[in-house]
Each structure stands twice: as structure tokens, then as C-alpha cells.
C-alpha atoms as a PDB file:
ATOM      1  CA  UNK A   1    -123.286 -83.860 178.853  1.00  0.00           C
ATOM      2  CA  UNK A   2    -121.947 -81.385 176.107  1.00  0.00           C
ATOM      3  CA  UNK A   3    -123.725 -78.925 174.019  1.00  0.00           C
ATOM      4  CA  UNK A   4    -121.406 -77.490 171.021  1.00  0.00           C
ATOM      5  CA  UNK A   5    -124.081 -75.481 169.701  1.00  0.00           C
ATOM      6  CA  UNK A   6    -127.624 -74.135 169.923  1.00  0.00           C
ATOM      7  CA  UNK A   7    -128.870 -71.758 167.797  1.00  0.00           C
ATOM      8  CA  UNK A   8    -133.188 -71.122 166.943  1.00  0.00           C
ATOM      9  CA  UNK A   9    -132.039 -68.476 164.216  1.00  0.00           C
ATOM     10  CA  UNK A  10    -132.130 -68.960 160.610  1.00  0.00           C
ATOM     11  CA  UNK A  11    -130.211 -65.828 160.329  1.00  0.00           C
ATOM     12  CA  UNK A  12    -126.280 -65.433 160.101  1.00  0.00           C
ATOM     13  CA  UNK A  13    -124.799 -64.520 163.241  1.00  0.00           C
ATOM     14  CA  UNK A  14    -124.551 -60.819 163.418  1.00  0.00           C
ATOM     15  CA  UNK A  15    -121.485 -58.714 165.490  1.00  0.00           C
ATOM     16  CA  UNK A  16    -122.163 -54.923 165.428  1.00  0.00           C
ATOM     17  CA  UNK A  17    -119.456 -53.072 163.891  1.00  0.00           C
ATOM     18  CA  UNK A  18    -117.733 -50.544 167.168  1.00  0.00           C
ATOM     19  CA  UNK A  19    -118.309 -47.317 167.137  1.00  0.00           C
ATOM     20  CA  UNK A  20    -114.387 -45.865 166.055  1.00  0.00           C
ATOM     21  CA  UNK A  21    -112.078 -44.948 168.739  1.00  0.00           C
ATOM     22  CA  UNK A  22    -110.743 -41.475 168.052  1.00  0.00           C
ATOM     23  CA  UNK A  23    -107.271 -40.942 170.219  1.00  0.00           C
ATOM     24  CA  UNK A  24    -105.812 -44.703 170.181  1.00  0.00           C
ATOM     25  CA  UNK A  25    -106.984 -48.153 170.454  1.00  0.00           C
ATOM     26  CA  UNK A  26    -109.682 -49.079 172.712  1.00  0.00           C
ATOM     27  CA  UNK A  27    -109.142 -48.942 176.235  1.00  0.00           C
ATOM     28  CA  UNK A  28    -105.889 -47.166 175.650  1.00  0.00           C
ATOM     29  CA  UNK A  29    -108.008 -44.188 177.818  1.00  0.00           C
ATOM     30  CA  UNK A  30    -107.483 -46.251 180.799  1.00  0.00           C
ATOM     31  CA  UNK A  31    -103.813 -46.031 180.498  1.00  0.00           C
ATOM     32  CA  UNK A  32    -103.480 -42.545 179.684  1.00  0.00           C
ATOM     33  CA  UNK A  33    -105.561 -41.947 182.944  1.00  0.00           C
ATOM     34  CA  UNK A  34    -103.378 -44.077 184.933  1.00  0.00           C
ATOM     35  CA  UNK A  35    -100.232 -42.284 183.395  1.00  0.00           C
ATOM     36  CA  UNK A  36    -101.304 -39.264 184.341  1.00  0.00           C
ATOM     37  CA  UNK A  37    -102.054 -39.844 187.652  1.00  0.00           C
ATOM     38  CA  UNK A  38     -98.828 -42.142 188.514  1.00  0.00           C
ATOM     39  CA  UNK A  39     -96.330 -39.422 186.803  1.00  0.00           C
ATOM     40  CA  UNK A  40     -98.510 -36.272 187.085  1.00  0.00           C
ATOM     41  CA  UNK A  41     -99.924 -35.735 190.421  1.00  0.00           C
ATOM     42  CA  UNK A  42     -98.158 -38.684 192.549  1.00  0.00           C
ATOM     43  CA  UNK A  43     -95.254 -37.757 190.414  1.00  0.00           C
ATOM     44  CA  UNK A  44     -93.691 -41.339 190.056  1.00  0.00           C
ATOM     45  CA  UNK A  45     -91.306 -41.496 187.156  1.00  0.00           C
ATOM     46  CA  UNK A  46     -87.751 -43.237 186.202  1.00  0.00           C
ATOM     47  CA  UNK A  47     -85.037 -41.102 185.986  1.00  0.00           C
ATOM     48  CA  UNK A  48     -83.965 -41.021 182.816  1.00  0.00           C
ATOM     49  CA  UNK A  49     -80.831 -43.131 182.565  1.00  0.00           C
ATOM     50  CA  UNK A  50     -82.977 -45.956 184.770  1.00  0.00           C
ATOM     51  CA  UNK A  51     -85.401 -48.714 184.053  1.00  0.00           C
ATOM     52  CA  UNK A  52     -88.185 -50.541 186.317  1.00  0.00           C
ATOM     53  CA  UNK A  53     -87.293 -48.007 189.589  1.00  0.00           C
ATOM     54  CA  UNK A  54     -84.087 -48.238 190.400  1.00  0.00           C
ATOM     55  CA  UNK A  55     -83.228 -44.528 190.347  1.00  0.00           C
ATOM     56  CA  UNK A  56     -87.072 -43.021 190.724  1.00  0.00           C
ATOM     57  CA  UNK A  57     -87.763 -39.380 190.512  1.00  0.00           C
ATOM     58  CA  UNK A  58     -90.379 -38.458 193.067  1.00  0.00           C
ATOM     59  CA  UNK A  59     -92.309 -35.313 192.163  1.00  0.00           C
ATOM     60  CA  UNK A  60     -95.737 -35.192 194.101  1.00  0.00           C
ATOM     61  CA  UNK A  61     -98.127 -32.644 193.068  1.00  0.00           C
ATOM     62  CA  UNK A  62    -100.683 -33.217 196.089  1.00  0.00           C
ATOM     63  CA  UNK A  63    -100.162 -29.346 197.419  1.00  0.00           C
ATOM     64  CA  UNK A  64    -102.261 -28.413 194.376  1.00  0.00           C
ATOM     65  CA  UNK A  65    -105.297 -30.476 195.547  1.00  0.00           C
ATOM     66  CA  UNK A  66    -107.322 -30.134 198.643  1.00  0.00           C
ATOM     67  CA  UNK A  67    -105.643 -33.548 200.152  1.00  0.00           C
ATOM     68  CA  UNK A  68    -103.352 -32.753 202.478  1.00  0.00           C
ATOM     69  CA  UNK A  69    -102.572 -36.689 203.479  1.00  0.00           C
ATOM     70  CA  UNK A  70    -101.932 -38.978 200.701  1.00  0.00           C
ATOM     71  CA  UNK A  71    -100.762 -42.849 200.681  1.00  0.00           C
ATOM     72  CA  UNK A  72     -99.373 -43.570 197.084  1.00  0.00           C
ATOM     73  CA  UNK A  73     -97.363 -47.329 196.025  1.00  0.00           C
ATOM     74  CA  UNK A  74     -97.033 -47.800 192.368  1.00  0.00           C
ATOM     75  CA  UNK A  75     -95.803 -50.585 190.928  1.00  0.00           C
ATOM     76  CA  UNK A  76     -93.289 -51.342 188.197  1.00  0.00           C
ATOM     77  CA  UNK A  77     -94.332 -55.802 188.273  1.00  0.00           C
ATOM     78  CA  UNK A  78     -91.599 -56.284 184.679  1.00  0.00           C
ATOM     79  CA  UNK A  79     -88.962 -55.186 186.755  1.00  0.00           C
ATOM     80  CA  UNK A  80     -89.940 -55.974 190.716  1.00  0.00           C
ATOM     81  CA  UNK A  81     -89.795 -52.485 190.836  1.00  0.00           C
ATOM     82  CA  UNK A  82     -92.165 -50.237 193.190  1.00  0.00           C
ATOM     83  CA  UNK A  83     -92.430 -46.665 194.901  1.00  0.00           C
ATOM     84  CA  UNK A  84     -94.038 -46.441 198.127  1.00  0.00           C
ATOM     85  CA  UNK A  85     -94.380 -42.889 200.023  1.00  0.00           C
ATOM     86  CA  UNK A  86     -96.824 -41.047 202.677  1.00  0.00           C
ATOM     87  CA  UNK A  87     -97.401 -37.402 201.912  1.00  0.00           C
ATOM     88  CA  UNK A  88     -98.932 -35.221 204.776  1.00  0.00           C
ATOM     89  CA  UNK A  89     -98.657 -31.366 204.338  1.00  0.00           C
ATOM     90  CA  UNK A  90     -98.907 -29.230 207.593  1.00  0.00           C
ATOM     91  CA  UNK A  91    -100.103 -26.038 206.224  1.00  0.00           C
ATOM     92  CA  UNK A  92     -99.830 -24.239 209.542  1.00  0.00           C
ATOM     93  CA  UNK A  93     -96.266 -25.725 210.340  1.00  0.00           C
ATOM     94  CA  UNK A  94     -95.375 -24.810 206.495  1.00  0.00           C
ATOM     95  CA  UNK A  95     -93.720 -28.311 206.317  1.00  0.00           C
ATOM     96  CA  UNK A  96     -94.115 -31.562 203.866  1.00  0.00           C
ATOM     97  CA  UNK A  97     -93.539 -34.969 205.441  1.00  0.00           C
ATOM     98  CA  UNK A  98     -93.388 -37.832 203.301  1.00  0.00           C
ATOM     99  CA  UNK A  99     -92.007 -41.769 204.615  1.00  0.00           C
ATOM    100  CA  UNK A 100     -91.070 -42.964 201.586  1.00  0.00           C
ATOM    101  CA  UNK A 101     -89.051 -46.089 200.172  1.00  0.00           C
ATOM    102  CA  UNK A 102     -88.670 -48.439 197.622  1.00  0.00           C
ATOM    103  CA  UNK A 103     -87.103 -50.521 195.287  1.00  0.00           C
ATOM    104  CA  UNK A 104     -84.474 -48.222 193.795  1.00  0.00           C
ATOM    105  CA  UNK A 105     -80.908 -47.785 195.687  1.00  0.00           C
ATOM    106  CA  UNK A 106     -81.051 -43.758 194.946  1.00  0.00           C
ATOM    107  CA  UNK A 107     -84.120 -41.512 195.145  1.00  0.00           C
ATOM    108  CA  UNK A 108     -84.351 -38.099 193.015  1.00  0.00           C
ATOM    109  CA  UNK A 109     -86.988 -35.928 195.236  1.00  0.00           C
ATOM    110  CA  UNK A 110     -88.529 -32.928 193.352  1.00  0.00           C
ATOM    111  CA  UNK A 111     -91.164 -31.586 195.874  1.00  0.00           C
ATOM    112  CA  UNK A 112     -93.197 -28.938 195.033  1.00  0.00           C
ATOM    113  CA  UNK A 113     -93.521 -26.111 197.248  1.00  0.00           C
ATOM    114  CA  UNK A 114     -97.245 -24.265 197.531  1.00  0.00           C
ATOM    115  CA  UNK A 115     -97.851 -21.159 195.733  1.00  0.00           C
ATOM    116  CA  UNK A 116     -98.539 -18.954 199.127  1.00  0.00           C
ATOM    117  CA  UNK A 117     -93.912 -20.232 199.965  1.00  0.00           C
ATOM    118  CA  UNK A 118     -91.432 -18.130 199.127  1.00  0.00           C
ATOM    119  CA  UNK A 119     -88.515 -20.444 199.423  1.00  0.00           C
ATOM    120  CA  UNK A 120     -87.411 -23.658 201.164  1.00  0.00           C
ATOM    121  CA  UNK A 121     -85.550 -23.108 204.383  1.00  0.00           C
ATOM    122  CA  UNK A 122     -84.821 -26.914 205.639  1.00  0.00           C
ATOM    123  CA  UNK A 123     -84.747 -30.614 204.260  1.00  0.00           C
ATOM    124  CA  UNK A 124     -83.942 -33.136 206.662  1.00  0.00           C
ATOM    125  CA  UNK A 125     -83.729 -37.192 205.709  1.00  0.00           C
ATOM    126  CA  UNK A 126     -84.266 -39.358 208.684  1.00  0.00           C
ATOM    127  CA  UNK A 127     -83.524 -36.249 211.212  1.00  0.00           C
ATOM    128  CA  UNK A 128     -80.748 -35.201 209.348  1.00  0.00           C
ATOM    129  CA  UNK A 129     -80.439 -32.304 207.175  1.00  0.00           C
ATOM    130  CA  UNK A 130     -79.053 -32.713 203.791  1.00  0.00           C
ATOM    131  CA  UNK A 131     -78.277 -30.663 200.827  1.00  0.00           C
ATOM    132  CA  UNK A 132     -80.990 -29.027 198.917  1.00  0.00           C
ATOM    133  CA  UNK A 133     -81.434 -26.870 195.879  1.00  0.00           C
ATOM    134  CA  UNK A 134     -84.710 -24.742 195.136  1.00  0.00           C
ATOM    135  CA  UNK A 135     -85.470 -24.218 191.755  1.00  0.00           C
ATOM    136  CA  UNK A 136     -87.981 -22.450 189.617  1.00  0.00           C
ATOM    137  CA  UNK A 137     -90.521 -23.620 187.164  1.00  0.00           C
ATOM    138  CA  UNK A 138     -92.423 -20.999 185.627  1.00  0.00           C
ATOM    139  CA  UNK A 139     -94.465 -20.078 188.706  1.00  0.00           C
ATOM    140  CA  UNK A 140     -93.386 -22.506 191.226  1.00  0.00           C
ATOM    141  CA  UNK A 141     -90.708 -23.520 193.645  1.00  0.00           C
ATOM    142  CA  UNK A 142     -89.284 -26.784 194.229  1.00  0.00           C
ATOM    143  CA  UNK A 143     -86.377 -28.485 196.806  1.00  0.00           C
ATOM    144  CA  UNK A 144     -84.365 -30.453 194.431  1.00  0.00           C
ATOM    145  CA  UNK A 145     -82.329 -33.286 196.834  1.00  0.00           C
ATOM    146  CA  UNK A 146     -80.892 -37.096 196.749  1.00  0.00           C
ATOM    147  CA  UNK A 147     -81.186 -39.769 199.270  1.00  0.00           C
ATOM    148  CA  UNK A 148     -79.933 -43.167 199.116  1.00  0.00           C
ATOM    149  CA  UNK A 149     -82.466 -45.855 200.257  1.00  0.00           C
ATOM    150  CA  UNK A 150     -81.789 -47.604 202.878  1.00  0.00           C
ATOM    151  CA  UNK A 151     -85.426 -48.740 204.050  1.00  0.00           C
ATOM    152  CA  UNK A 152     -88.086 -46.399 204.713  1.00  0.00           C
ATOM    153  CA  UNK A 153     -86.472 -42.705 204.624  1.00  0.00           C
ATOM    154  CA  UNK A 154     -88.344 -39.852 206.867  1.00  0.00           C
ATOM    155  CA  UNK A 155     -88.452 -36.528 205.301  1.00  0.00           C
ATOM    156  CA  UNK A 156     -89.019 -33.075 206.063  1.00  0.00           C
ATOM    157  CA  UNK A 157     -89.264 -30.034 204.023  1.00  0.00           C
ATOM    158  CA  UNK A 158     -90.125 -26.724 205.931  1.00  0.00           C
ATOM    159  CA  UNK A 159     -90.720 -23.514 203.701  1.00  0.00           C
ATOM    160  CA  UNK A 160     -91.742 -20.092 204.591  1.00  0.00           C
END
């Protein structure tokens, strides 16, 4: 059995008009939202001569919240791409930890440091220590380092 249509009006069909959306299309909201959140505070982005992960810049901005343990994976599906890390900050070791990996062959980490540190004393990748440089952004410090991926990379930051 099929029905095409069923109607008991004698009116035309009637669509109210949308209210207009002021700041983009509709539903463009949701993305600015989700852009903020994926290169703001879990500070996933593409470095910029890289597409689709495969040199990502990871920036997390989790010391300015109360979390002190965060699990972030973002995924970039047009390119098989994807960012996976584990952020726990010890407040009362003054250390960052984050196991991180994913598709990329180089990771750019630009950690920020919280407001009480004066400085960055250590970085260590997988139990090694590797170079670091601190720099300043208006008020705040960050350790500026490299590491290749090779799987799922364990590092430390301590700061005093």
C-alpha cells in the first residue's frame, strides 16, 4: 500500500519564513564552537606549511581551567589525520604530563606554563630530556620543543 498524498486543507501549504541568522549561515555556530575548543583550549592546529596532521602544533590551554586531567583525540577524517594526547597537571610536583601521539611524523609542542611558574626547568620525551625553548606571550610562559612520533611519546615538563 502507498499513500502519495493526504492533505484535509483547502489552504496552500504554508513554510514560516526563519528568523535571520546574524554571524553566518545557520548552524555555522556549531562550528565556530567546535573551532574554538579543538584549536583554543585543546590547542590542536596544523602547522602552517602542513595539511590534515602531519606536522600538528599542540598548544593545550587546560592549566587555565580547573581540570587538571584531560583526554583529548581530534580528528582530521579528509586526510586520516588525528591527534590523540592525555594531559594531567601535578600542581604540587609543578610538572605537565601528557602521552600523546598521532598521525603526523613531527609534533610542534607549545605548552603553556601556569601563571603562579616562573620558568621551565626540564622537558623530557619518553625519559629523555630534549631541547627546549621558553618563550613569552604577553603574560605567559611557554616550553617551545619538537619530537618525532614514533608511537605514543611520554612527556614531562617540570617548572618552578
Amino acid at each position: 500500500y502507498t499513500v502519495f498524498a493526504v492533505t484535509l486543507s483547502n489552504q496552500k501549504h504554508f513554510l514560516p519564513v526563519k528568523m535571520p541568522s546574524y554571524g553566518g549561515p545557520d548552524r555555522w555556530a556549531a562550528a565556530t564552537a567546535m573551532a574554538a575548543m579543538v584549536e583554543g583550549l585543546a590547542g590542536v592546529r596544523n602547522a602552517p606549511q602542513s595539511t590534515g596532521f602531519q606536522m600538528p602544533v599542540i598548544a593545550p590551554r587546560w592549566i587555565q581551567t580547573t581540570s587538571d586531567t584531560v583526554n583529548t583525540s581530534i580528528c582530521f577524517n579528509g586526510y586520516n589525520g588525528y591527534v590523540a594526547y592525555q594531559y594531567i597537571h601535578d600542581a604540587k610536583r609543578k610538572q605537565i604530563e601528557l602521552a600523546g601521539t598521532g598521525s603526523g611524523v613531527e609534533m610542534q609542542y607549545h605548552i603553556l606554563l601556569p601563571d603562579s611558574s616562573s620558568n621551565a626547568i626540564e622537558v623530557r620525551v619518553n625519559n629523555k630530556p630534549v631541547a627546549f625553548v621558553v618563550n613569552k606571550r604577553e603574560q605567559s610562559l611557554y616550553a617551545d620543543f619538537t619530537a618525532l612520533n614514533t608511537g605514543v611519546q611520554k612527556i614531562l615538563v617540570r617548572y618552578n
